[in-house]
Protein backbone atom coordinates (compact mmCIF):
# COMPACT_ATOMS: atom_id res chain seq x y z
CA UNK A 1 -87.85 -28.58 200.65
CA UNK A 2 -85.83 -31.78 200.14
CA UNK A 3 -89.25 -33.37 199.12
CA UNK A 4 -89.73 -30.78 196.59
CA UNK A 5 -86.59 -30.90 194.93
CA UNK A 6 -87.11 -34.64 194.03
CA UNK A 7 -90.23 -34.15 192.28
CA UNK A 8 -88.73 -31.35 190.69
CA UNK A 9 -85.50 -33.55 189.18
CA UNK A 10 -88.51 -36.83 188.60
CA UNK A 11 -90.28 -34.32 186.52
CA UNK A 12 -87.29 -32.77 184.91
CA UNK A 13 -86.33 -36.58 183.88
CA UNK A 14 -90.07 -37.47 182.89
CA UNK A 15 -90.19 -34.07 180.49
CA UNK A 16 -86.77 -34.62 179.03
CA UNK A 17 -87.64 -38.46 178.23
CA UNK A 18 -90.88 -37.17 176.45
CA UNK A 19 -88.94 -34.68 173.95
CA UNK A 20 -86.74 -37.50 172.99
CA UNK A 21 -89.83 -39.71 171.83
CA UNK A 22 -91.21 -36.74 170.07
CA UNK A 23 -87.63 -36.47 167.71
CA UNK A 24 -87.99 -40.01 167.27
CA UNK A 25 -91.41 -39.90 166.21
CA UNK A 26 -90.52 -37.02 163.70
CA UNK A 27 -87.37 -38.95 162.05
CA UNK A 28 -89.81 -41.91 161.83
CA UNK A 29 -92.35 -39.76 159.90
CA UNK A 30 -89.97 -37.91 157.56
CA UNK A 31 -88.13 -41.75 156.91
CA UNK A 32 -91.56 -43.11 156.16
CA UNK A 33 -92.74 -39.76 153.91
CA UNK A 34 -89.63 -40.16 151.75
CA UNK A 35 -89.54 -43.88 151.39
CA UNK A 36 -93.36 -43.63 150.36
CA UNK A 37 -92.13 -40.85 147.97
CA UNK A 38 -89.65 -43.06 146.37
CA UNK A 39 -92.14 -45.64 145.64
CA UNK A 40 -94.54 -43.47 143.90
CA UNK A 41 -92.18 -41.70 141.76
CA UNK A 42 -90.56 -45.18 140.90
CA UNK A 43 -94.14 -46.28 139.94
CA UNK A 44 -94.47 -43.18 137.60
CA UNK A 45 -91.32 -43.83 135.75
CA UNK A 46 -92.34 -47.54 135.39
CA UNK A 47 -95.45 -46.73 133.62
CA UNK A 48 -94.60 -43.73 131.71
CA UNK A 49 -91.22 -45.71 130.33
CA UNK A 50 -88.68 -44.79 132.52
CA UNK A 51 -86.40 -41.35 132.57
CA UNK A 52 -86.40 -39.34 129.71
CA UNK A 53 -82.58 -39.44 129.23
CA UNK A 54 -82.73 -43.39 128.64
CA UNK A 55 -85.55 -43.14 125.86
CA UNK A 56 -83.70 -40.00 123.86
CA UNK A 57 -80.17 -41.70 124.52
CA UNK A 58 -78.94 -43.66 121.72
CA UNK A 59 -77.90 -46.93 122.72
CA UNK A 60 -74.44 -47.78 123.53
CA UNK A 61 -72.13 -50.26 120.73
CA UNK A 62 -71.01 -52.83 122.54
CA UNK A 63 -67.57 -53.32 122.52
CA UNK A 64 -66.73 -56.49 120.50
CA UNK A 65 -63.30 -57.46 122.74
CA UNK A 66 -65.98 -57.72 125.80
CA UNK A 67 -68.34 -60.15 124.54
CA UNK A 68 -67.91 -63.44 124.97
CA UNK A 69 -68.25 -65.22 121.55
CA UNK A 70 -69.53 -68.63 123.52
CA UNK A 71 -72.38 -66.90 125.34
CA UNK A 72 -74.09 -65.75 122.38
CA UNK A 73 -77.16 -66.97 120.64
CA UNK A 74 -75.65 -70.03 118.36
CA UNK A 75 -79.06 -69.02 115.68
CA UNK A 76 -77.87 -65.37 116.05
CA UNK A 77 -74.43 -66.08 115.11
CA UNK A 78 -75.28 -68.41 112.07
CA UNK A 79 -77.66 -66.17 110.71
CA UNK A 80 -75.22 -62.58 111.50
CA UNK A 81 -72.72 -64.97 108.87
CA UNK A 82 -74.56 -65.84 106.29
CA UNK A 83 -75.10 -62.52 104.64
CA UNK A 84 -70.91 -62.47 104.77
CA UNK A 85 -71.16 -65.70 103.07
CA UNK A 86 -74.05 -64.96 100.45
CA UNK A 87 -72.13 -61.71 99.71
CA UNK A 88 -68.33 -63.67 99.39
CA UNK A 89 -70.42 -66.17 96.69
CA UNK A 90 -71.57 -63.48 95.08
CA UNK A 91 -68.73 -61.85 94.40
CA UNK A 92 -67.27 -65.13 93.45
CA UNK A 93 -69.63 -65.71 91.04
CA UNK A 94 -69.68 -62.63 89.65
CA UNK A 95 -65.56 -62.63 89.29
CA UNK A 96 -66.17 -65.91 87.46
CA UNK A 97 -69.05 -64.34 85.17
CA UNK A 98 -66.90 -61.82 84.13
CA UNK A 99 -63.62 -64.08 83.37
CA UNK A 100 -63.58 -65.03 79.51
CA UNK A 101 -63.57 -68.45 78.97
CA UNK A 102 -60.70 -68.82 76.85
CA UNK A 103 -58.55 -66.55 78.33
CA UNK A 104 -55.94 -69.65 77.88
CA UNK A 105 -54.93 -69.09 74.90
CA UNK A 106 -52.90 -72.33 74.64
CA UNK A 107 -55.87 -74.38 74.38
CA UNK A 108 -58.88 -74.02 71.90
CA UNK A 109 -61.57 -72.01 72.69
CA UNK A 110 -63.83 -74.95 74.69
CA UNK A 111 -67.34 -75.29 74.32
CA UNK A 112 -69.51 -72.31 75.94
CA UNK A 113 -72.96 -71.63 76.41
CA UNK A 114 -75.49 -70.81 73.26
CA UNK A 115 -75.03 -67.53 71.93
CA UNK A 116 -77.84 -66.37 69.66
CA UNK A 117 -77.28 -64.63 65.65
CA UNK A 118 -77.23 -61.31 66.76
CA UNK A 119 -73.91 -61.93 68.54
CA UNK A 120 -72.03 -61.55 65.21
CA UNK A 121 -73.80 -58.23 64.34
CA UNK A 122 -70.62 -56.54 65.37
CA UNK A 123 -68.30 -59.29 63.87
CA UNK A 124 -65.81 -59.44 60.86
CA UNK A 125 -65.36 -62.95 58.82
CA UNK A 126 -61.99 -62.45 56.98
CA UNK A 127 -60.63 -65.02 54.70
CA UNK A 128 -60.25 -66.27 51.46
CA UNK A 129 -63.35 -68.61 48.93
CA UNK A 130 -64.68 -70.99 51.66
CA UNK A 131 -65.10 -67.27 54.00
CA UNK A 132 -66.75 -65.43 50.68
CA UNK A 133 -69.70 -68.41 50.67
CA UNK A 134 -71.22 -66.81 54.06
CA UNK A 135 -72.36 -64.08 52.02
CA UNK A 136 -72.96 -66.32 48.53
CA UNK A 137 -75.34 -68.15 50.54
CA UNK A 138 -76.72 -65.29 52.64
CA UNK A 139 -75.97 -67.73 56.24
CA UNK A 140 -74.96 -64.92 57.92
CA UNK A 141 -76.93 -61.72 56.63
CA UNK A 142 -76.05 -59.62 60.06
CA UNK A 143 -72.17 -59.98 59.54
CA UNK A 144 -69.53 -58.32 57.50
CA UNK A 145 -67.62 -60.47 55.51
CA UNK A 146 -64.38 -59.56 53.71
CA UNK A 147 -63.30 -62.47 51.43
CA UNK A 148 -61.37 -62.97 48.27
CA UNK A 149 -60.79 -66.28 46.58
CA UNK A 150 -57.23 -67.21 46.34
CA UNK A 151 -55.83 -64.94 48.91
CA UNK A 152 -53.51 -66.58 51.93
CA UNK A 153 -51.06 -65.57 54.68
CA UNK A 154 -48.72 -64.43 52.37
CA UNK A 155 -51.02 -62.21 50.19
CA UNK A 156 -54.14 -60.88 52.41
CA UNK A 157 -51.46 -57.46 53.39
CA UNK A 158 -50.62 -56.60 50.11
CA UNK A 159 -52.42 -57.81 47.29
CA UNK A 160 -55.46 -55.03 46.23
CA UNK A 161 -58.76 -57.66 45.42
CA UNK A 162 -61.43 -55.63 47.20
CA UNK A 163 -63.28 -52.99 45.31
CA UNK A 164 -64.60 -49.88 47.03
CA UNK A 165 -67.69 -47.98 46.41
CA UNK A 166 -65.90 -45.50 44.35
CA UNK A 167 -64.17 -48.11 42.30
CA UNK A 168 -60.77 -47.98 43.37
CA UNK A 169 -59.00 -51.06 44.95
CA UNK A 170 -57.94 -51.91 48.10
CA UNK A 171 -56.21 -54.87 50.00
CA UNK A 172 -58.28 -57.07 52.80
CA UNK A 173 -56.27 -55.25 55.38
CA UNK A 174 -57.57 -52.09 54.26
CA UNK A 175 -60.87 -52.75 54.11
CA UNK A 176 -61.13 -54.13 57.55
CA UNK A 177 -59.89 -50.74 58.41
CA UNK A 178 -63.42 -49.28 56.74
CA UNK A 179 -65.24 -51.64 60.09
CA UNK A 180 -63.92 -49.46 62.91
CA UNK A 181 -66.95 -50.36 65.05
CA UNK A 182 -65.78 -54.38 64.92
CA UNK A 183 -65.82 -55.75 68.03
CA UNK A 184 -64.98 -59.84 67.01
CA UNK A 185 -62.98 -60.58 64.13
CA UNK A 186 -62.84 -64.19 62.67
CA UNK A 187 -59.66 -65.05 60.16
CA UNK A 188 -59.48 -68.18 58.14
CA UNK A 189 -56.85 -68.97 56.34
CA UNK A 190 -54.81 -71.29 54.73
CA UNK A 191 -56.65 -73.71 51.57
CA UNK A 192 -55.03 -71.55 49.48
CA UNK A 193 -51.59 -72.01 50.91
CA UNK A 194 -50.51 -75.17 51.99
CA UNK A 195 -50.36 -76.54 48.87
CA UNK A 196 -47.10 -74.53 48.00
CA UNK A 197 -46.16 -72.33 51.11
CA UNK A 198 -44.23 -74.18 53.20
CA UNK A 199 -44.85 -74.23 57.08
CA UNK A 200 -42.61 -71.34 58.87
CA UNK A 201 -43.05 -69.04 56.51
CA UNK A 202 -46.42 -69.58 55.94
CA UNK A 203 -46.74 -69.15 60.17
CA UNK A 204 -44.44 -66.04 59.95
CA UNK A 205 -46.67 -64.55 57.48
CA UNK A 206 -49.99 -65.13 59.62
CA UNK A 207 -48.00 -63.76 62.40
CA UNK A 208 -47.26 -60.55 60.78
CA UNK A 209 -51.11 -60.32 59.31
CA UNK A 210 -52.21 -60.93 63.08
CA UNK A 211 -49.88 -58.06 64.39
CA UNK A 212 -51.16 -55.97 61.75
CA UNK A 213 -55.15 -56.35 62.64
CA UNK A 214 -54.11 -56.41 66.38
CA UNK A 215 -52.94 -52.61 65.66
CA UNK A 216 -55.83 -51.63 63.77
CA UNK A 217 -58.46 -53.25 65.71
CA UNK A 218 -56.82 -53.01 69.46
CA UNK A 219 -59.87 -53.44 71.33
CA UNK A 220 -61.33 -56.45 68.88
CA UNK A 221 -61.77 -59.93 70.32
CA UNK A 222 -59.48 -62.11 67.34
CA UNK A 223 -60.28 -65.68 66.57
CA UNK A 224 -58.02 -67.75 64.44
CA UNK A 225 -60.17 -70.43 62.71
CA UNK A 226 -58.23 -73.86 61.53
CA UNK A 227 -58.04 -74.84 58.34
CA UNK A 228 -60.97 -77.57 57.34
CA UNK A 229 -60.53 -80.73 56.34
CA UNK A 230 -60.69 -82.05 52.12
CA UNK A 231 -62.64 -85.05 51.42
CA UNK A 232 -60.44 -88.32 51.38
CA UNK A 233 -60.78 -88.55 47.25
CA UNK A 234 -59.40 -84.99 47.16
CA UNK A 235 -55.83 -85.77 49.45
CA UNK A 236 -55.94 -89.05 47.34
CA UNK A 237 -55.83 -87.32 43.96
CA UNK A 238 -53.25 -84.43 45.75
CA UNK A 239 -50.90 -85.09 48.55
CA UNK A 240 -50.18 -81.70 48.84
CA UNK A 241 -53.91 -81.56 50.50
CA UNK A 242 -53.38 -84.27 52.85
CA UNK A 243 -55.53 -84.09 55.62
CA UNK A 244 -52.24 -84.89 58.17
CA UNK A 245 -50.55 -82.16 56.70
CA UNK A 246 -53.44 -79.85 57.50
CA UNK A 247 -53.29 -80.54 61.21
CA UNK A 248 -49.64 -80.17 61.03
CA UNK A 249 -50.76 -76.52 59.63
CA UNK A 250 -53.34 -76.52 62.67
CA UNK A 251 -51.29 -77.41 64.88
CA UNK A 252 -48.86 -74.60 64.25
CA UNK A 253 -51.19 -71.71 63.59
CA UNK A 254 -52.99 -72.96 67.60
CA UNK A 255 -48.97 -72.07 68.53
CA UNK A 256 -49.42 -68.85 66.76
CA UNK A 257 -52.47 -67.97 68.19
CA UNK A 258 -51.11 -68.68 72.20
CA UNK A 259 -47.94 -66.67 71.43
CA UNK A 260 -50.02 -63.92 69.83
CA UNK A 261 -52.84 -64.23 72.63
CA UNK A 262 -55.71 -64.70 70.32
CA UNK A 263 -58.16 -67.44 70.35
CA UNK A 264 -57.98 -70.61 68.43
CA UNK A 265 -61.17 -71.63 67.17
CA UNK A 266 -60.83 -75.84 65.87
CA UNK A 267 -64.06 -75.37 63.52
CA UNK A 268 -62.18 -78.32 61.72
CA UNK A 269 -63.53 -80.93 64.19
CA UNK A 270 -67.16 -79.77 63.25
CA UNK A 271 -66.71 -81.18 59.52
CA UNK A 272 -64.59 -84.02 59.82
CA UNK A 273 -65.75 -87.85 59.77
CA UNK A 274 -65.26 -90.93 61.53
CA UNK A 275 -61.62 -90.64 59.76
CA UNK A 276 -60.75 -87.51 59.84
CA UNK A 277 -61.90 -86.14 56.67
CA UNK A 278 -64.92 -83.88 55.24
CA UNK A 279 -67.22 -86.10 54.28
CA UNK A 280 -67.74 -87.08 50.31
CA UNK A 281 -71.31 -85.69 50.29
CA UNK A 282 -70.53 -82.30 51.77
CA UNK A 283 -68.09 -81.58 48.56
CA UNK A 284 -68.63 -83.68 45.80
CA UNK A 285 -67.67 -80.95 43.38
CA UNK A 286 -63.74 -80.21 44.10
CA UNK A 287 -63.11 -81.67 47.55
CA UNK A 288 -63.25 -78.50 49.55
CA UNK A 289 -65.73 -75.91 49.21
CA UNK A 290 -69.25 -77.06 50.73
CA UNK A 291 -72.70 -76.03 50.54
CA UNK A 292 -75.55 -74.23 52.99
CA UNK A 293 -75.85 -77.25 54.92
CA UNK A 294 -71.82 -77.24 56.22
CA UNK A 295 -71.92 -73.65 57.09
CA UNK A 296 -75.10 -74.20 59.00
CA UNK A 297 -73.08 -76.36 60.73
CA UNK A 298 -70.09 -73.96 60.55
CA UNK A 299 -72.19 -71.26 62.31
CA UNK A 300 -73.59 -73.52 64.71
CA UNK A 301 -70.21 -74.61 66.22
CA UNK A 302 -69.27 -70.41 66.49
CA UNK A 303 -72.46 -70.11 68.73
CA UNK A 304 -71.62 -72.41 71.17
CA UNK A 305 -67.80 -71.64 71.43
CA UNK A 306 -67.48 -67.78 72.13
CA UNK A 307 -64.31 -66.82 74.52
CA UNK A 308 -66.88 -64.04 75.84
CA UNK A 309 -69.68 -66.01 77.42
């Protein structure tokens, strides 16, 4: 009896040691299964481009306060700059393109690039005999010009020299008035003046002339031309002509012409000589008035001096 009882509890021991190994066995198999699983499913993904919630996902912004600046690509960051660069240049430039150069009107307008003839298509030439020879000698056939020998500062608002088409007449001021579609408007004036109108009041009636064309022409780019020079045998044979007293005239109407913010054209430094004065040949006749040849010249200096560009 006792015998049997020990091989009873021996094989009670040896069976329950056998179901353990068995459980063991089973975890191994199920640990091995789902590892192997893993690794296939991983291999899928790989080759089939991953998940796909990371392919439809848009990608994330990265927040700017998180990157470090020094880790970066140094050829990444020069090239992310220079478009900020090409476009601050470009709007430079183009700020500068569209700044007139003479917007200081203090100064005569300075010397500008080439414009060609068609730029005075839209222009007015105003003035008194040495204006009227554009169109005598057909320079200028694309231009309007409104002239009158003998008129000045003092006269050019009130005295009726130009004839209309139905014969009536009507001052220079009025007639620019006929030229709504103007766009530049050149005034010279003052050989008929000096001689007898003394400085301020010949200034105080250029100012008012200016105010007046100002009102009637508001969106009109205004140049003030200087007076030109007289030969030297003219201001010998009539102080009153003097060429010093002319560029004390100059002088005064450039004044005007900053106070009034208009541009000052000095066309007078195109015609003068080594001295100061228009040469002999270019007036032989009275001193003053000139042929083609000085208002090629004329025209030549207004192309290359435009406050516009």
């Amino acid at each position: 009896m006792t015998e049997r009882i020990r091989r009873n509890a021996y094989t009670g021991r040896r069976k329950r040691g056998g179901g353990g190994a068995v459980v063991i066995l089973m975890l191994l198999l199920i640990v091995a299964l789902s590892f192997g699983g893993a690794c296939l499913w991983q291999n899928y993904d790989d080759q089939n481009g991953g998940p796909s919630q990371s392919v439809s996902a848009p990608p994330e912004s990265p927040d700017p306060e998180s990157q470090d600046p020094e880790s970066q690509d140094p050829e990444s960051q020069e090239s992310s700059s220079e478009p900020e660069k090409e476009e601050s240049e470009e709007s430079e430039s183009s700020s500068e393109a569209a700044a007139p150069a003479g917007t200081n009107y203090g100064k005569a307008v300075p010397e500008s690039a080439r414009v060609n003839s068609d730029y005075f298509d839209d222009a007015l030439f105003v003035g008194d005999s040495v204006t009227d020879g554009i169109q005598a000698y057909a320079i200028m056939k694309n231009t309007t010009v409104i002239a009158h020998t003998g008129i000045n500062p003092e006269t050019i608002s009130t005295k009726e020299v130009i004839r209309t088409d139905d014969g009536s007449m009507i001052t220079m001021l009025d007639a620019m008035a006929l030229h709504p579609e103007a766009k530049k408007i050149y005034i010279m004036l003052g050989a008929n003046g000096i001689a007898w109108i003394e400085r301020d009041p010949f200034i105080s009636s250029y100012e008012a002339f200016i105010d007046q064309v100002k009102e009637q022409h508001p969106d009109a780019v205004i140049y003030i031309q200087s007076i030109l020079p007289v030969t030297k045998s003219k201001q010998d044979g009539d102080e009153r002509y003097a060429n010093s007293k002319i560029d004390s005239y100059n002088a005064a109407i450039q004044k005007m012409a900053e106070q009034k913010q208009v541009y000052y054209l000095n066309v007078a430094e195109a015609f003068k000589d080594e001295e100061g004065n228009l040469p002999e040949e270019a007036s032989p006749v009275d001193g003053m008035h000139f042929g083609p040849k000085y208002y090629e010249k004329w025209f030549e200096y207004l192309k290359i001096h435009t406050a516009e560009g």
